[in-house]
C-alpha atoms as a PDB file:
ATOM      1  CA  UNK A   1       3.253   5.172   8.634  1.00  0.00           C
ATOM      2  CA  UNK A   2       3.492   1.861  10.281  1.00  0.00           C
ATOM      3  CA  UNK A   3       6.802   1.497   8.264  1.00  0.00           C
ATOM      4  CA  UNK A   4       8.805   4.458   6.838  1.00  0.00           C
ATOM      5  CA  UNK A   5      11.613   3.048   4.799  1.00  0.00           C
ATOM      6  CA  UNK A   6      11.659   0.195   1.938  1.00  0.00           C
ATOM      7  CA  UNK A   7      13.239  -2.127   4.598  1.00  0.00           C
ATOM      8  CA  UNK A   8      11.069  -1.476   7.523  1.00  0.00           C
ATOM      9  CA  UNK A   9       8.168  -2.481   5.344  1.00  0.00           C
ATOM     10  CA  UNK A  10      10.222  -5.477   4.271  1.00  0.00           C
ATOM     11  CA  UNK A  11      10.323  -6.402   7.926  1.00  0.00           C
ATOM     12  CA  UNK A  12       6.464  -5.607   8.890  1.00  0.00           C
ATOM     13  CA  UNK A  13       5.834  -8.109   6.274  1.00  0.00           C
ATOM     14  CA  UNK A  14       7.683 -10.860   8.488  1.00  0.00           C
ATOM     15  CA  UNK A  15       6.842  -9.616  11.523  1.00  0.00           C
ATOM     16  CA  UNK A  16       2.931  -9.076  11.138  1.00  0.00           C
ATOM     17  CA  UNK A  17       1.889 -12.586  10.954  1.00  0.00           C
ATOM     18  CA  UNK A  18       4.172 -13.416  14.223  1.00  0.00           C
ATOM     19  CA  UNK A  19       2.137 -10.541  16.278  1.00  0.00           C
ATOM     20  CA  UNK A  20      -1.083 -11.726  14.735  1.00  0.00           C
ATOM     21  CA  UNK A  21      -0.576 -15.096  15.755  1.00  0.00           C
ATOM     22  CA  UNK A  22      -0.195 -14.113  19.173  1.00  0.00           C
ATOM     23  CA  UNK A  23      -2.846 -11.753  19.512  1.00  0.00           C
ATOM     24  CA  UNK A  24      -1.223  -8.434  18.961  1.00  0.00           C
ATOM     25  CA  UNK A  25      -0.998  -5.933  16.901  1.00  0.00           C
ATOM     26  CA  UNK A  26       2.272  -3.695  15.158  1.00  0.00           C
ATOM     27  CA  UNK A  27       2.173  -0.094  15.557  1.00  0.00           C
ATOM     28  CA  UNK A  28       4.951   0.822  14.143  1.00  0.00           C
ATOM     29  CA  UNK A  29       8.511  -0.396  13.116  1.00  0.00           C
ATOM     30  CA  UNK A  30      11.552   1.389  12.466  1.00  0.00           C
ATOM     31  CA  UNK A  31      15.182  -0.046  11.747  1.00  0.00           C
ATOM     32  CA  UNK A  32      17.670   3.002  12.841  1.00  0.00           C
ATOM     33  CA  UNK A  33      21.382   3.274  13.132  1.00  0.00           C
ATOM     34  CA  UNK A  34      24.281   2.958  10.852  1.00  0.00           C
ATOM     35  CA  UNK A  35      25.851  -0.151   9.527  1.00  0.00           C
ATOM     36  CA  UNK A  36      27.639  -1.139  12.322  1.00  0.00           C
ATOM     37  CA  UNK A  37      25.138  -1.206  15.259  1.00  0.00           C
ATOM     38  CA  UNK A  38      21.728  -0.837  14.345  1.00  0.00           C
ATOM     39  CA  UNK A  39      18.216  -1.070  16.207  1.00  0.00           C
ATOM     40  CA  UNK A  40      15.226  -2.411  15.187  1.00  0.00           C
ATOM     41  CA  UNK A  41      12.306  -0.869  17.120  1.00  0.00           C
ATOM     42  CA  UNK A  42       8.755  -2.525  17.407  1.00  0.00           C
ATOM     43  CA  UNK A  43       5.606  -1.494  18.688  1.00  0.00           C
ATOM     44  CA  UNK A  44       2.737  -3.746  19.472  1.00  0.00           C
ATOM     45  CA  UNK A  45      -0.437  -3.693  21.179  1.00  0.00           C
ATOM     46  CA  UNK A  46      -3.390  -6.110  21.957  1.00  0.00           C
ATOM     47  CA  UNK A  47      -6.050  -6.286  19.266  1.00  0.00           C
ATOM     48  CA  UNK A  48      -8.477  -6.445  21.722  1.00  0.00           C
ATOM     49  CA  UNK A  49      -7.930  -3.557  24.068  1.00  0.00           C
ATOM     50  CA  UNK A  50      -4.730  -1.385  22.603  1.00  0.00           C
ATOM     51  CA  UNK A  51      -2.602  -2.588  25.328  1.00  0.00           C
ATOM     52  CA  UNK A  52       0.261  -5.120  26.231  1.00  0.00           C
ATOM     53  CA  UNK A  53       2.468  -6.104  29.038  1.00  0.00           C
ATOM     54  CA  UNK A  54       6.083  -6.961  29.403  1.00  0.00           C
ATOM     55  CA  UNK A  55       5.321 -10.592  29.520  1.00  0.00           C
ATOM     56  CA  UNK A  56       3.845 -10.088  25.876  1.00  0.00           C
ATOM     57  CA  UNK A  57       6.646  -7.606  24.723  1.00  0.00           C
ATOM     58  CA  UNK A  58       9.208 -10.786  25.502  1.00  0.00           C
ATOM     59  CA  UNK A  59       7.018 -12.887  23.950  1.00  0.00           C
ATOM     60  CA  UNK A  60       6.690 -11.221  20.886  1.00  0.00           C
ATOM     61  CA  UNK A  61      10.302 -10.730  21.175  1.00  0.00           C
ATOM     62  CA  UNK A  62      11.411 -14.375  20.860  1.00  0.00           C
ATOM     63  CA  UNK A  63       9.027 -15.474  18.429  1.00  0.00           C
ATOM     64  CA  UNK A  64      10.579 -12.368  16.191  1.00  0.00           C
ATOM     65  CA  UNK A  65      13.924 -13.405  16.472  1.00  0.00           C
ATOM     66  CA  UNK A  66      13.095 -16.876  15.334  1.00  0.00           C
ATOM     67  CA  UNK A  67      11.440 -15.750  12.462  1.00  0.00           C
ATOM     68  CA  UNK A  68      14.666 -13.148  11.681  1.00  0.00           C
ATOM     69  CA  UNK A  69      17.010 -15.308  12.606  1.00  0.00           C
ATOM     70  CA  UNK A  70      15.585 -17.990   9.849  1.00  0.00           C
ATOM     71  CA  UNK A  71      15.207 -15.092   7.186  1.00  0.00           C
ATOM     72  CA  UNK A  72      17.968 -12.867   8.079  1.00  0.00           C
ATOM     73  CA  UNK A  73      16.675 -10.018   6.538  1.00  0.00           C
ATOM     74  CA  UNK A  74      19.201  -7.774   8.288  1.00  0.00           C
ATOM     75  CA  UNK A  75      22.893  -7.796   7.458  1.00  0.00           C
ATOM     76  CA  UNK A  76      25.147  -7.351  10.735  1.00  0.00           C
ATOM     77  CA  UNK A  77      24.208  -6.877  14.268  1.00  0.00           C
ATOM     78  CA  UNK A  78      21.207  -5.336  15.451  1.00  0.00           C
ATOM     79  CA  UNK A  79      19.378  -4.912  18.903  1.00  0.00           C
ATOM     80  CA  UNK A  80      15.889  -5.807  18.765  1.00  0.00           C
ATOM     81  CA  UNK A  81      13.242  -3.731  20.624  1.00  0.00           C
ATOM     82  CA  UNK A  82       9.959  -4.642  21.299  1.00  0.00           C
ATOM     83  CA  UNK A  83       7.659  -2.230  23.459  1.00  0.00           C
ATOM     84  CA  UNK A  84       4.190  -0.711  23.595  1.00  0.00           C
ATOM     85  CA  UNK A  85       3.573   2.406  21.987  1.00  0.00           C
ATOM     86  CA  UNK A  86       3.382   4.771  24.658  1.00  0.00           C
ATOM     87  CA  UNK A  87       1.094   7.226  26.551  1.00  0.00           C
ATOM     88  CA  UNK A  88       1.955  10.046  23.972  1.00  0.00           C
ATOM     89  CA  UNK A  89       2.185   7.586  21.358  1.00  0.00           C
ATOM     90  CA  UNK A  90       2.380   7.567  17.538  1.00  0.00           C
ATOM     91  CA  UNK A  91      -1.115   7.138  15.324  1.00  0.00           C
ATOM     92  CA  UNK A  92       0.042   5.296  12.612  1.00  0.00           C
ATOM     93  CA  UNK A  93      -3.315   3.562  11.364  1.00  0.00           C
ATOM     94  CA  UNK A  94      -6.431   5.790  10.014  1.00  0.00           C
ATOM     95  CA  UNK A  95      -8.382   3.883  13.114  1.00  0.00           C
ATOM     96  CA  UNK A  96      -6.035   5.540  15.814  1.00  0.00           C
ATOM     97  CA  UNK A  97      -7.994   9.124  14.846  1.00  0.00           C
ATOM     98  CA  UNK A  98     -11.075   7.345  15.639  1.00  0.00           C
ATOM     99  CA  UNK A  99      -9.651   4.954  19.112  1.00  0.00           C
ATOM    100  CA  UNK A 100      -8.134   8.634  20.072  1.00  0.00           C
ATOM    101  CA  UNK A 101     -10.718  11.214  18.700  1.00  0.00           C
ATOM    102  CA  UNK A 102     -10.831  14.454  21.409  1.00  0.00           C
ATOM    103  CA  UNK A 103      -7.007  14.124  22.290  1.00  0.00           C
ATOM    104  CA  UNK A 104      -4.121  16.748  21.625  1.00  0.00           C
ATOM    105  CA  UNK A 105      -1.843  15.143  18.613  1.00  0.00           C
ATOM    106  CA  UNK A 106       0.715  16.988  16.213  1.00  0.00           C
ATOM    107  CA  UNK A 107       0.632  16.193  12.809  1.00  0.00           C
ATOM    108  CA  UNK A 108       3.338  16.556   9.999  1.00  0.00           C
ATOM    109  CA  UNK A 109       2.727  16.443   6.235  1.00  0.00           C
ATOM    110  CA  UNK A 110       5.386  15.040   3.588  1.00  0.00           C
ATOM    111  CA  UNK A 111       3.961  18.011   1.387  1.00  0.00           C
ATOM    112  CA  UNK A 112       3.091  21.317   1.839  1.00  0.00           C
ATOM    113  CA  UNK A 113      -0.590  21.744   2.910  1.00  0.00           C
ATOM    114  CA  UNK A 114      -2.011  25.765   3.044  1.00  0.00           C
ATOM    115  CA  UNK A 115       1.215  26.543   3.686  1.00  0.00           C
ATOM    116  CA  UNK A 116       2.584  24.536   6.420  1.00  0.00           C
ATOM    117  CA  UNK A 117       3.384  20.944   6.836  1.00  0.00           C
ATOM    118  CA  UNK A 118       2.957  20.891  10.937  1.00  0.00           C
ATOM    119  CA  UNK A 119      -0.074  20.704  12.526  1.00  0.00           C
ATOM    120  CA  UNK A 120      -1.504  20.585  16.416  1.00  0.00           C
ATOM    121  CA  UNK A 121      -4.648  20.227  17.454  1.00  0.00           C
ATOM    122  CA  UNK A 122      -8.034  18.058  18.549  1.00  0.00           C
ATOM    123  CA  UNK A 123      -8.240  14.589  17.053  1.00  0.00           C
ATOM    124  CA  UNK A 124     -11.854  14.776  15.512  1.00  0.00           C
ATOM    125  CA  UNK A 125     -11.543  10.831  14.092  1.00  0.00           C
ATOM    126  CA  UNK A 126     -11.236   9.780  10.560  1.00  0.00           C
ATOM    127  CA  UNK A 127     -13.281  10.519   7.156  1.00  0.00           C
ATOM    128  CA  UNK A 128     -12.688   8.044   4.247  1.00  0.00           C
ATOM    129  CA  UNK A 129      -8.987   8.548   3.665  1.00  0.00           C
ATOM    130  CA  UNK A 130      -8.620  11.276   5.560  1.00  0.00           C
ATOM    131  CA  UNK A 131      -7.656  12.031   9.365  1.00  0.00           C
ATOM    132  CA  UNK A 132     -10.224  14.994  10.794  1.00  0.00           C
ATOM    133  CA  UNK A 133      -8.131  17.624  13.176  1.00  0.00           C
ATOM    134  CA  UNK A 134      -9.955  20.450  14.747  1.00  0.00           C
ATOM    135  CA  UNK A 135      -6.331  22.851  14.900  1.00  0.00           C
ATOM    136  CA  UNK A 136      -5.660  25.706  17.285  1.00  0.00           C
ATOM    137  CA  UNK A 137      -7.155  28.847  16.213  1.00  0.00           C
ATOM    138  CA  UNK A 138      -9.479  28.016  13.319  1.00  0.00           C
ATOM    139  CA  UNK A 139     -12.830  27.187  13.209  1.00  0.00           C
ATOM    140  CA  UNK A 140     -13.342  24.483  10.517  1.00  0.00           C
ATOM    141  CA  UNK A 141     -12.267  20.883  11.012  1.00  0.00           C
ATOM    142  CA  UNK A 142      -9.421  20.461   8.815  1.00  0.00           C
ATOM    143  CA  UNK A 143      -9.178  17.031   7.159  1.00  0.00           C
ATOM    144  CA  UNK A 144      -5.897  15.726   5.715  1.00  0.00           C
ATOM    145  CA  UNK A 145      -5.294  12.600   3.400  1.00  0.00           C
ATOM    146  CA  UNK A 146      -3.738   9.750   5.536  1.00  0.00           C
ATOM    147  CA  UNK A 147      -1.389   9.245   2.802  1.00  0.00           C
ATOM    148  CA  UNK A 148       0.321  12.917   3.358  1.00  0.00           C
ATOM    149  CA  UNK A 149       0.806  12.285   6.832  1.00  0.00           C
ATOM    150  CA  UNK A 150       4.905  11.685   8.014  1.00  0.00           C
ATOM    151  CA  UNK A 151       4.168  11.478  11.448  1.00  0.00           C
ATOM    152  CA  UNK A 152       1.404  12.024  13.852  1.00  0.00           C
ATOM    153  CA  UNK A 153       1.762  11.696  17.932  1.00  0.00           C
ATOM    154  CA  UNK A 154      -0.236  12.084  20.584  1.00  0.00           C
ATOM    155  CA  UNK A 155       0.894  15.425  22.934  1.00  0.00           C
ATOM    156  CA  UNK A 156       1.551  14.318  26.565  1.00  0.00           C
ATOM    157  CA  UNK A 157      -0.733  16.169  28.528  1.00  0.00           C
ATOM    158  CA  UNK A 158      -2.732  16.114  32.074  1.00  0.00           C
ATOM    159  CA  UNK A 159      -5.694  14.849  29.836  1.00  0.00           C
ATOM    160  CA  UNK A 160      -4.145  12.330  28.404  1.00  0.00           C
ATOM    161  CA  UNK A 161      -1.956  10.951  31.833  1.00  0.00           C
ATOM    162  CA  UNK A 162      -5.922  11.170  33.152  1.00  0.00           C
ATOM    163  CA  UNK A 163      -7.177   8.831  30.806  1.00  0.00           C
ATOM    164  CA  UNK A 164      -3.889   5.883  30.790  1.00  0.00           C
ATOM    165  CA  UNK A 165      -4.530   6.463  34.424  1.00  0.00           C
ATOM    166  CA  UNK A 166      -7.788   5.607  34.486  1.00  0.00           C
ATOM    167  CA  UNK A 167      -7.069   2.935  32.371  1.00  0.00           C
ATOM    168  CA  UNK A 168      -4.773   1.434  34.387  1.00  0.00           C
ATOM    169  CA  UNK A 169      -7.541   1.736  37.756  1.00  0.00           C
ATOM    170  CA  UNK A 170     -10.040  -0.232  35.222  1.00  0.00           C
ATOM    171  CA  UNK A 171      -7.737  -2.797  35.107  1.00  0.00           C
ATOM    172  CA  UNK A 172      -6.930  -3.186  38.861  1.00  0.00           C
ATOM    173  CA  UNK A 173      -3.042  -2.187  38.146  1.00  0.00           C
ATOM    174  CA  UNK A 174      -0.849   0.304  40.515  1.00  0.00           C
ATOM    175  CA  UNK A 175      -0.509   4.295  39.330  1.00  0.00           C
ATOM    176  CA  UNK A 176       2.905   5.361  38.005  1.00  0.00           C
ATOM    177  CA  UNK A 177       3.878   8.881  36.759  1.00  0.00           C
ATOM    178  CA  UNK A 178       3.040   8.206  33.448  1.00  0.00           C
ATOM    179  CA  UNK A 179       7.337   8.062  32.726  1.00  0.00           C
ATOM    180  CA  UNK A 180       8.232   4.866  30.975  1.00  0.00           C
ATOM    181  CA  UNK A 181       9.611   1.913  33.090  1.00  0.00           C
ATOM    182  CA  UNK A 182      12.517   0.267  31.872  1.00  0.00           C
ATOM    183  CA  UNK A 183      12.744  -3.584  31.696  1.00  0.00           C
ATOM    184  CA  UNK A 184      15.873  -3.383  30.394  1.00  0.00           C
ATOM    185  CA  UNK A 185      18.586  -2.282  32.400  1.00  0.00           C
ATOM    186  CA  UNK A 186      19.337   0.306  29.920  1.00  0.00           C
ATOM    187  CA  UNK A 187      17.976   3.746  29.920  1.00  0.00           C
ATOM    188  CA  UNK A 188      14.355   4.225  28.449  1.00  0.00           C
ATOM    189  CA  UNK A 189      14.153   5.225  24.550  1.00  0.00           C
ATOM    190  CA  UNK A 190      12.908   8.678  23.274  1.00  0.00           C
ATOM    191  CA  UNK A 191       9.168   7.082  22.535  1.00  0.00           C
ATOM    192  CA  UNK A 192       8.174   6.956  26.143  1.00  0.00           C
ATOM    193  CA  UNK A 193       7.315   2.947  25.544  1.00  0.00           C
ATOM    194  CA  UNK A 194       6.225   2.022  29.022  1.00  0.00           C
ATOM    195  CA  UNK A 195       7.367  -1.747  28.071  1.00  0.00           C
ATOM    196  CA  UNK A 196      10.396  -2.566  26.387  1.00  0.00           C
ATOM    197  CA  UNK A 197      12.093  -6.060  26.084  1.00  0.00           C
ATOM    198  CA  UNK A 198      15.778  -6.174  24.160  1.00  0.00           C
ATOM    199  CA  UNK A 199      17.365  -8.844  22.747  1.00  0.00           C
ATOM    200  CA  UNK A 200      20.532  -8.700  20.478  1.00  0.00           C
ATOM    201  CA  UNK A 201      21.787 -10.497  17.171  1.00  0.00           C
ATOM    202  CA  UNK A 202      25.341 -10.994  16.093  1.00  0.00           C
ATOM    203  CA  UNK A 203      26.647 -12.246  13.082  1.00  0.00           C
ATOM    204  CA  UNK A 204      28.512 -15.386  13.668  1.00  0.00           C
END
């Protein structure tokens, strides 16, 4: 789930190496938008403590437009967006069920499972393959193969604005209201990124 389309996984393959190299990990990637103005979206983190700043989103930023701009692996102009995943963010690797086991996430299937294809509930980690969800209203643990999964998020609650709070006090930085903060200029995506750095690329 790291990369949905053909293309975006093109792209994680170039861009993987560039976070690694500077310490961070992608979350996800997307490349959205028609062919006229298009936006490529990328989530990283720290490897070592599932975090990052601003000063590492630009980083990551420039050293991922040299790389594209070498390789051009995108035809026309695109904006490039590099932030960190989010309070409510997106599990995209079986070891986010684990780093976020007892949180509130909704999960969707790209088949039919029992029925239904949505899912909320309790993250209860990750077995083998598959991601362990204790759902609203039933009993058992349900688990669900990795590979079925089409998207899975975290659900913004007090809990989880607790815990990125506390977070934040561990690491001797100010409270916010848990609302993403705009480096920008522009306004704040959909994903609730609380650090975003944008750079653009035209065609010459």
């Amino acid at each position: 789930m790291r990369a949905k389309t053909a293309e975006d996984r093109a792209l994680l393959e170039l861009i993987d190496p560039v976070a690694e190299s500077l310490g961070l990990a992608v979350v996800r990637v997307r490349l959205m938008g028609g062919t006229l103005r298009r936006r490529l979206q990328i989530m990283a983190e720290r490897q070592a403590d599932h975090d990052i700043s601003v000063e590492e989103c630009a980083r990551l930023s420039r050293a991922v437009s040299e790389v594209l701009d070498a390789a051009d692996p995108i035809a026309g102009e695109y904006l490039l967006e590099v932030s960190s995943p989010g309070i409510d963010r997106p599990l995209t690797r079986l070891i986010d069920f684990d780093l976020f086991e007892g949180l509130e996430a909704r999960l969707e299937t790209d088949r039919m499972v029992e029925g239904r294809k949505r899912f909320k509930g309790i993250v209860a980690g990750a077995e083998g393959e598959n991601v362990a969800i204790d759902l609203d209203g039933e009993d058992e643990t349900a688990l669900i193969p990795f590979a079925w999964l089409a998207d899975a998020k975290l659900v913004l609650t007090d809990e989880l604005l607790k815990r990125g709070a506390a977070l934040r006090a561990a690491r001797g930085e100010p409270e916010d209201d848990g609302l993403p903060q705009d480096t920008s200029g522009g306004a704040p995506d959909a994903d609730n990124s609380d650090s975003t750095q944008d750079s653009t690329k035209d065609d010459a």
